[in-house]
Protein backbone atom coordinates (compact mmCIF):
# COMPACT_ATOMS: atom_id res chain seq x y z
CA UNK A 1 0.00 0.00 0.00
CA UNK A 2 1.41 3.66 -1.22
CA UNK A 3 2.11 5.57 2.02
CA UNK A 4 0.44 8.96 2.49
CA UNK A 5 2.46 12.09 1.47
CA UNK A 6 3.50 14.46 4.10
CA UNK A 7 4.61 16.99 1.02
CA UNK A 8 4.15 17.33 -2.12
CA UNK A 9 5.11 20.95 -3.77
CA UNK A 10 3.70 20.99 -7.73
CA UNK A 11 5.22 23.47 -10.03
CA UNK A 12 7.28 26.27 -7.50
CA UNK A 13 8.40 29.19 -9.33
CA UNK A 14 10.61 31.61 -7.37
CA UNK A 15 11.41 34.87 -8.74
CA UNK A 16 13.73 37.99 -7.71
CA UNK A 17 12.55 41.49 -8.27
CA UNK A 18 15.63 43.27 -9.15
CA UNK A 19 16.56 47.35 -9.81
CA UNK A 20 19.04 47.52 -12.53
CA UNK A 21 20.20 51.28 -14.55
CA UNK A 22 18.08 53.03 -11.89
CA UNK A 23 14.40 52.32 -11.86
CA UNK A 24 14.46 49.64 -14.35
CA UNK A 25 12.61 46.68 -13.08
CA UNK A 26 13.46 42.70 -13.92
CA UNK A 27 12.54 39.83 -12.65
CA UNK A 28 14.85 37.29 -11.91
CA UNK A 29 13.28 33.58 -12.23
CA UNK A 30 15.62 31.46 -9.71
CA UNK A 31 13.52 28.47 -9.56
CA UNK A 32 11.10 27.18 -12.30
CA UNK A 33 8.31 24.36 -12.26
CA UNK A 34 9.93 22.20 -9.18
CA UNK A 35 8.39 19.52 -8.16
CA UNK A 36 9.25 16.97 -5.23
CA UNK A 37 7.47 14.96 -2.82
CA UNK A 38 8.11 13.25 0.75
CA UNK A 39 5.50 10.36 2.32
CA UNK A 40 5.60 8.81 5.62
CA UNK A 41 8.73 7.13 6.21
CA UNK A 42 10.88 8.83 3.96
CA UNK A 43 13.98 10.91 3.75
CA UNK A 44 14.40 12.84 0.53
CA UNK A 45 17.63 14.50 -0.05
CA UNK A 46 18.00 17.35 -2.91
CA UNK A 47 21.53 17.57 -4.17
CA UNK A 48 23.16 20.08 -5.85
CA UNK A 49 25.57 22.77 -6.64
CA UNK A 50 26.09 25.77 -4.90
CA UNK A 51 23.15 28.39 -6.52
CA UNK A 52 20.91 25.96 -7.77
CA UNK A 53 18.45 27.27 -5.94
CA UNK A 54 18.22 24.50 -2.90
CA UNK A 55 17.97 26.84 0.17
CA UNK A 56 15.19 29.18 -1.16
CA UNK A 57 13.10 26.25 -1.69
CA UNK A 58 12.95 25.38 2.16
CA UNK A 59 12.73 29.75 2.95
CA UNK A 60 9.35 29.02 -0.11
CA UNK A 61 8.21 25.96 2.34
CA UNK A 62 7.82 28.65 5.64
CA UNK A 63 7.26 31.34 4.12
CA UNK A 64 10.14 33.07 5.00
CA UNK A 65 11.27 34.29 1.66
CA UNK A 66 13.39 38.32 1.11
CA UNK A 67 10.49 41.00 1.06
CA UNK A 68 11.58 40.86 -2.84
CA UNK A 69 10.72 37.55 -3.34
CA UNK A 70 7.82 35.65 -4.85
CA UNK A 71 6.34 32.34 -5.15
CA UNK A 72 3.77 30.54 -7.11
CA UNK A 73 2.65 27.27 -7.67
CA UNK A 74 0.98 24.42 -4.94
CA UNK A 75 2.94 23.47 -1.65
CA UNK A 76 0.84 20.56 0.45
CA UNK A 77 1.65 19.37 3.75
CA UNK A 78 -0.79 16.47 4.66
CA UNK A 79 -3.04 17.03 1.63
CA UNK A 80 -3.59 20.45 2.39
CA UNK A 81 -2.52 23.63 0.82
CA UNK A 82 0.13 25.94 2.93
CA UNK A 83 -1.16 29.35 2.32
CA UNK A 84 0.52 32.12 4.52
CA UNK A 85 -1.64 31.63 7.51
CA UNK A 86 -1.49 27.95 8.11
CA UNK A 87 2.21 27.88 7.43
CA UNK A 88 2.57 30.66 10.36
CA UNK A 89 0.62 27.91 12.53
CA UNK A 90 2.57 25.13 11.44
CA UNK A 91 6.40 26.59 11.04
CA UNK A 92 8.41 25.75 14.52
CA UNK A 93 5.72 23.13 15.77
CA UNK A 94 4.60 20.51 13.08
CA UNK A 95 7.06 21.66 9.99
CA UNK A 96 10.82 22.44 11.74
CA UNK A 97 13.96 23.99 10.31
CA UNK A 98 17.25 22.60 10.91
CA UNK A 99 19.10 26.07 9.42
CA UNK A 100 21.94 25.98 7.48
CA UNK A 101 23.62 29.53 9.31
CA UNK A 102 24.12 29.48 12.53
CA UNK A 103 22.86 33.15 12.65
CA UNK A 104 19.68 31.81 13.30
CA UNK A 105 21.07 31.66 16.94
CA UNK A 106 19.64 34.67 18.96
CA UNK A 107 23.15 36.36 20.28
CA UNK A 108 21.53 37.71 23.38
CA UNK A 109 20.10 34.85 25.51
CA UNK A 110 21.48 31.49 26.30
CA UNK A 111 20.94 28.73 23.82
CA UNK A 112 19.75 26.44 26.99
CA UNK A 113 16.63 28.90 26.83
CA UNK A 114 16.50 29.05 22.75
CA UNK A 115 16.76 25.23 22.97
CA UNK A 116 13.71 24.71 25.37
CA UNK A 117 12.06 28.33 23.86
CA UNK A 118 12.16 29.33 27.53
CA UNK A 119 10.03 26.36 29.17
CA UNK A 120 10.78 25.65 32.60
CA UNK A 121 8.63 22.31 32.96
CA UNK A 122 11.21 19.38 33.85
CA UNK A 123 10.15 17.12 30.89
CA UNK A 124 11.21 20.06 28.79
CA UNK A 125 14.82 20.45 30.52
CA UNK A 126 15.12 16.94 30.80
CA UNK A 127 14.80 16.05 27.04
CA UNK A 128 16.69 19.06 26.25
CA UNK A 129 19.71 17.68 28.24
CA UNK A 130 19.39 13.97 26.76
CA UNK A 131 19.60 15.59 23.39
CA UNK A 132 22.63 17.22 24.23
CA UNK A 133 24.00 14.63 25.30
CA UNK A 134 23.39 12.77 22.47
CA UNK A 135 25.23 15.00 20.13
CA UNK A 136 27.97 15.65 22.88
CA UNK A 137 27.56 19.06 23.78
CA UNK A 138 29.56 19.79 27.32
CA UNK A 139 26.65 20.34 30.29
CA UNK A 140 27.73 23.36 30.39
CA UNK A 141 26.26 24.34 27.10
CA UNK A 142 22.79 25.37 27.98
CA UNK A 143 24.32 28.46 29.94
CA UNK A 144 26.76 29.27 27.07
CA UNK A 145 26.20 32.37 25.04
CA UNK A 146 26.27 31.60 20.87
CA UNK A 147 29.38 33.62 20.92
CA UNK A 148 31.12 31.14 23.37
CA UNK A 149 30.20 28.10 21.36
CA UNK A 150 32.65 25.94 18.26
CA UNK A 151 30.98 26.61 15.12
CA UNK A 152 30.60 22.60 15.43
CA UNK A 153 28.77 23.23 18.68
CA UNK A 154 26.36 25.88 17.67
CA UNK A 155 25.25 23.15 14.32
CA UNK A 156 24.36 21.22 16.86
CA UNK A 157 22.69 22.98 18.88
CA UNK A 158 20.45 23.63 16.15
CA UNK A 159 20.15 20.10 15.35
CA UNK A 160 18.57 19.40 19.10
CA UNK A 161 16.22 22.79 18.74
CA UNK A 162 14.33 21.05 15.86
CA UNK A 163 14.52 17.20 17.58
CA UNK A 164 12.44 19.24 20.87
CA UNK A 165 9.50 19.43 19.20
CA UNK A 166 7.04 16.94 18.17
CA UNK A 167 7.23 17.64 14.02
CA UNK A 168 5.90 15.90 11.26
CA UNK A 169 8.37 17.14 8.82
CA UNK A 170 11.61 18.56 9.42
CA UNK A 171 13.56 20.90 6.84
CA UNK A 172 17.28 20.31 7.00
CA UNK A 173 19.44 22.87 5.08
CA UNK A 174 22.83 22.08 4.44
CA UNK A 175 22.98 20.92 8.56
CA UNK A 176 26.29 19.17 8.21
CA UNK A 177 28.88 21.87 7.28
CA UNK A 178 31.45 22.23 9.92
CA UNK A 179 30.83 18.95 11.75
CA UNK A 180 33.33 16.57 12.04
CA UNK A 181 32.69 13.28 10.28
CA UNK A 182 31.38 11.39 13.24
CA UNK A 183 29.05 14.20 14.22
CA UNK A 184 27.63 14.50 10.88
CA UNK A 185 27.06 10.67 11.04
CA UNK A 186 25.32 10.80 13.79
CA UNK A 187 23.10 13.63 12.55
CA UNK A 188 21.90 12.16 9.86
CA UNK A 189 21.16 8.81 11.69
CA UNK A 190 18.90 10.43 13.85
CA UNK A 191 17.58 12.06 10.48
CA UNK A 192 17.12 8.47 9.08
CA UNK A 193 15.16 7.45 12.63
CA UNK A 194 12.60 10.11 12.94
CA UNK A 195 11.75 9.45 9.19
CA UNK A 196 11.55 5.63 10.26
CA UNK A 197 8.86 6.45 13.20
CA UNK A 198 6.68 7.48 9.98
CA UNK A 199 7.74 11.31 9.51
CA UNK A 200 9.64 12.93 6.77
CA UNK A 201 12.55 14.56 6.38
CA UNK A 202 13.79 16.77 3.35
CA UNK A 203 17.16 16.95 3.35
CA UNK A 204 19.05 19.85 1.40
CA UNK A 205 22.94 19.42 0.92
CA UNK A 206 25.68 19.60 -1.52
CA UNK A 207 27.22 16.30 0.64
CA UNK A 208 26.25 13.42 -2.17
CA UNK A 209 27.72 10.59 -0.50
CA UNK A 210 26.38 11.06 2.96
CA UNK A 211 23.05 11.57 1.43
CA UNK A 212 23.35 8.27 -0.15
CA UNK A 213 23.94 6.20 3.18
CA UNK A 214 20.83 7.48 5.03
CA UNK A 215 18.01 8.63 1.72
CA UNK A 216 15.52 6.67 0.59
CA UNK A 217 15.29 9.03 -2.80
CA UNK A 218 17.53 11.44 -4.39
CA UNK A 219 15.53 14.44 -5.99
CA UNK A 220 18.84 16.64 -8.18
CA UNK A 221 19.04 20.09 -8.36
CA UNK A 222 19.78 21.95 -11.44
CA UNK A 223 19.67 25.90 -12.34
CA UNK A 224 16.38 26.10 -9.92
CA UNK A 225 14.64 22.73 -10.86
CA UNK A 226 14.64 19.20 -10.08
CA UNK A 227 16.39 17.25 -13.54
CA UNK A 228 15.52 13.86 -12.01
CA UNK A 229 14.25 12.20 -8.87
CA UNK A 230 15.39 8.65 -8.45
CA UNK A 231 15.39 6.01 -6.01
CA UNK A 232 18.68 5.75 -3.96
CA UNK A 233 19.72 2.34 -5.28
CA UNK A 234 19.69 3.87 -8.80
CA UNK A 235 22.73 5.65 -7.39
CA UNK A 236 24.90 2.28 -7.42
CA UNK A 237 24.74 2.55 -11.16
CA UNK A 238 25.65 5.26 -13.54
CA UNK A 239 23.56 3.21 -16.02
CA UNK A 240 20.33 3.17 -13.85
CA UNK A 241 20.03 7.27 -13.80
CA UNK A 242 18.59 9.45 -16.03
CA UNK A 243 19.81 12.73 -16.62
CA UNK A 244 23.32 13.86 -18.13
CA UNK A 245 23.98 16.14 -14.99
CA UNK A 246 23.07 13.47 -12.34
CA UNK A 247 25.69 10.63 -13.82
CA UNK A 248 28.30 13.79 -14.02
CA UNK A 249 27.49 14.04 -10.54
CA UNK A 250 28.35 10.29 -10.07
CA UNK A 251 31.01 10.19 -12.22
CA UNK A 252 32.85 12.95 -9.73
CA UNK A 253 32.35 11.34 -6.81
CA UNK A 254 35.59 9.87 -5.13
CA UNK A 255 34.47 6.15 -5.17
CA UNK A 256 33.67 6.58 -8.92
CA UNK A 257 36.83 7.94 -10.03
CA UNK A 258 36.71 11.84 -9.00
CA UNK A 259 36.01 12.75 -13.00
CA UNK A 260 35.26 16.89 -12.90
CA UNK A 261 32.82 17.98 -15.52
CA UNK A 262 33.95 21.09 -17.44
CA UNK A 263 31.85 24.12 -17.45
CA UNK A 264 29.85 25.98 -14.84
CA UNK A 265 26.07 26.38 -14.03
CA UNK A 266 24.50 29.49 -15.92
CA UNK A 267 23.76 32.29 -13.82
CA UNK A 268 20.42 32.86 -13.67
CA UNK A 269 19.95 35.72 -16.06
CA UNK A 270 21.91 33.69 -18.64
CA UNK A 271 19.56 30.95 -18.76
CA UNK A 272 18.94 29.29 -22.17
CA UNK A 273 15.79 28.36 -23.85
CA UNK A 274 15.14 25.01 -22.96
CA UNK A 275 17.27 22.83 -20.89
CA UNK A 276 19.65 24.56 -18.32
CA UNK A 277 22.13 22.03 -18.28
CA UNK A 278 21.96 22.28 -22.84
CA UNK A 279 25.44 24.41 -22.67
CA UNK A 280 27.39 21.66 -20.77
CA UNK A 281 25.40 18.67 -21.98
CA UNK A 282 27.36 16.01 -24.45
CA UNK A 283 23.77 15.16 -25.43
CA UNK A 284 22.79 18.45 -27.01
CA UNK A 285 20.90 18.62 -29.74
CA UNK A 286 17.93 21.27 -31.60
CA UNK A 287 14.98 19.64 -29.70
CA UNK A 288 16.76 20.40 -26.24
CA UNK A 289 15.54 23.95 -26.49
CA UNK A 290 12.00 23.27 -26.81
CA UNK A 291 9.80 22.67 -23.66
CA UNK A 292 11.45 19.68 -21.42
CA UNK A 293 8.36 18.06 -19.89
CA UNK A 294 9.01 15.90 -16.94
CA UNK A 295 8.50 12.02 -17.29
CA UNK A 296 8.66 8.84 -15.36
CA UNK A 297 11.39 6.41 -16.62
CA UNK A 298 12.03 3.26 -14.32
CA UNK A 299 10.03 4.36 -11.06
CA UNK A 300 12.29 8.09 -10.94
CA UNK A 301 11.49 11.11 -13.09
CA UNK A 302 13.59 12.83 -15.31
CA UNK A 303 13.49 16.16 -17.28
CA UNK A 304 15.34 15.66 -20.53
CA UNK A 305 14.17 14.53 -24.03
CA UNK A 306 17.13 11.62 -24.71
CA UNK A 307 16.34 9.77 -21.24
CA UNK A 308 15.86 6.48 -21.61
């Protein structure tokens, strides 16, 4: 039996209004006709490059995008639609950000307090010390300042401010950089748990191969949209994926031989007709610069018109 989606976001567009020569007014498209999904149970991580578009898609989710920013298309959470007031009801409680700066740390009051968002019961304090204990935080933590904590330390402080609450869903943005190793292991285990107890987890990070050890799918990132979604075990393969960009991505991974591909991502305003990846792609032909519709090849989907 298909489990029950948690989310499913249709078609996100998310566009920049820019000023450019004075009042001249353009708008900058920085993601275009997404689509992903997460059901019960699952962790879905969303790889890519650097300013592909990865972190606005979780600010889209809480509705926390710049006062310059704008979204459109469908973003459900339990088969509902998140328009701005149930997200404000839901953001913090049943959908939880694991940030990926650790700026989201108020300088001016203890992270013990931030942690437990200043709740004095002892169930509160007492799960609030397990969890740092889990991700081996000194006791003296709680009554630290942000500005007296290891960039290491303040990650995972973050990390436990999410695990506090009871979520159904929990947002993690790039929560890994300046961890060592075992730390990061151990976040993403606990990741891979809470999806296990029948939540979901969306996982955004540019860290391929510890995505691999803990996702159930991969959904890649591309110039502001997803190029393919595929099932993790597709990943043991470059011939079981789909799209040009996502076997370069294999192909450059250590295990698989460290292979760069040449060329760089198109900035934004560059973008060609068609496919975004059409300037780097080996594949390229006339048809690439029609309209790529998304299809389903092999239980994944795929954006490009030579997939087989």
């Amino acid at each position: 039996m298909d489990k029950k989606y948690i989310l499913k976001i249709k078609n996100l567009s998310v566009s920049f209004t820019k000023y450019e020569q004075g009042l001249r007014q353009t708008e900058l498209d920085v993601i275009r006709n997404l689509n992903v999904s997460v059901r019960e149970g699952e962790l879905v991580a969303v790889v890519g490059s650097s300013g592909s578009g990865k972190s606005l898609l979780a600010h889209a989710m809480l509705g926390i995008l710049p006062h310059n920013c704008s979204a459109k298309g469908n973003i459900l959470f339990e088969d509902e639609l998140l328009c701005p007031e149930r997200i404000k009801k839901l953001r913090g409680k049943k959908i939880v950000l694991v940030p990926q700066s650790v700026t989201y740390l108020d300088p001016l009051e203890k992270v013990g307090k931030q942690v437990r968002r200043e709740r004095s019961d002892a169930s509160v304090r007492i799960k609030q010390e397990e969890l740092f204990d889990y991700y081996k935080l000194p006791q003296n933590t709680a009554d630290l300042y942000p500005f007296e904590l290891s960039g290491g330390m303040a990650r995972r402080v973050l990390l436990t401010t999410a695990m506090m609450e009871s979520p159904r869903l929990i947002i993690a943005d790039e929560p890994t950089p300046g961890l060592h190793l075992d730390a990061a292991k151990k976040a993403m285990r606990h990741f891979r748990e809470f999806a296990d107890q029948g939540n979901g987890v969306l996982l955004i990070t540019h860290d391929i191969e510890l995505a691999l050890e803990v996702a159930d799918r991969i959904a890649v990132f591309y110039a502001g949209t997803t190029v393919e979604e595929a099932p993790v075990a597709d990943f043991q393969s470059v011939n079981t994926l789909r799209h040009p960009y996502t076997k370069a991505l294999w192909r450059a991974l250590p295990q698989n031989g460290f292979h760069p591909f040449p060329g760089n991502q198109t900035y934004v305003k560059d973008m060609p007709s068609g496919c975004a990846f059409g300037p780097r792609c080996p594949q390229l032909t006339p048809e690439c610069k029609g309209d790529i519709k998304e299809k389903t090849i092999r239980f994944g989907t795929v954006r490009c018109i030579h997939a087989v």
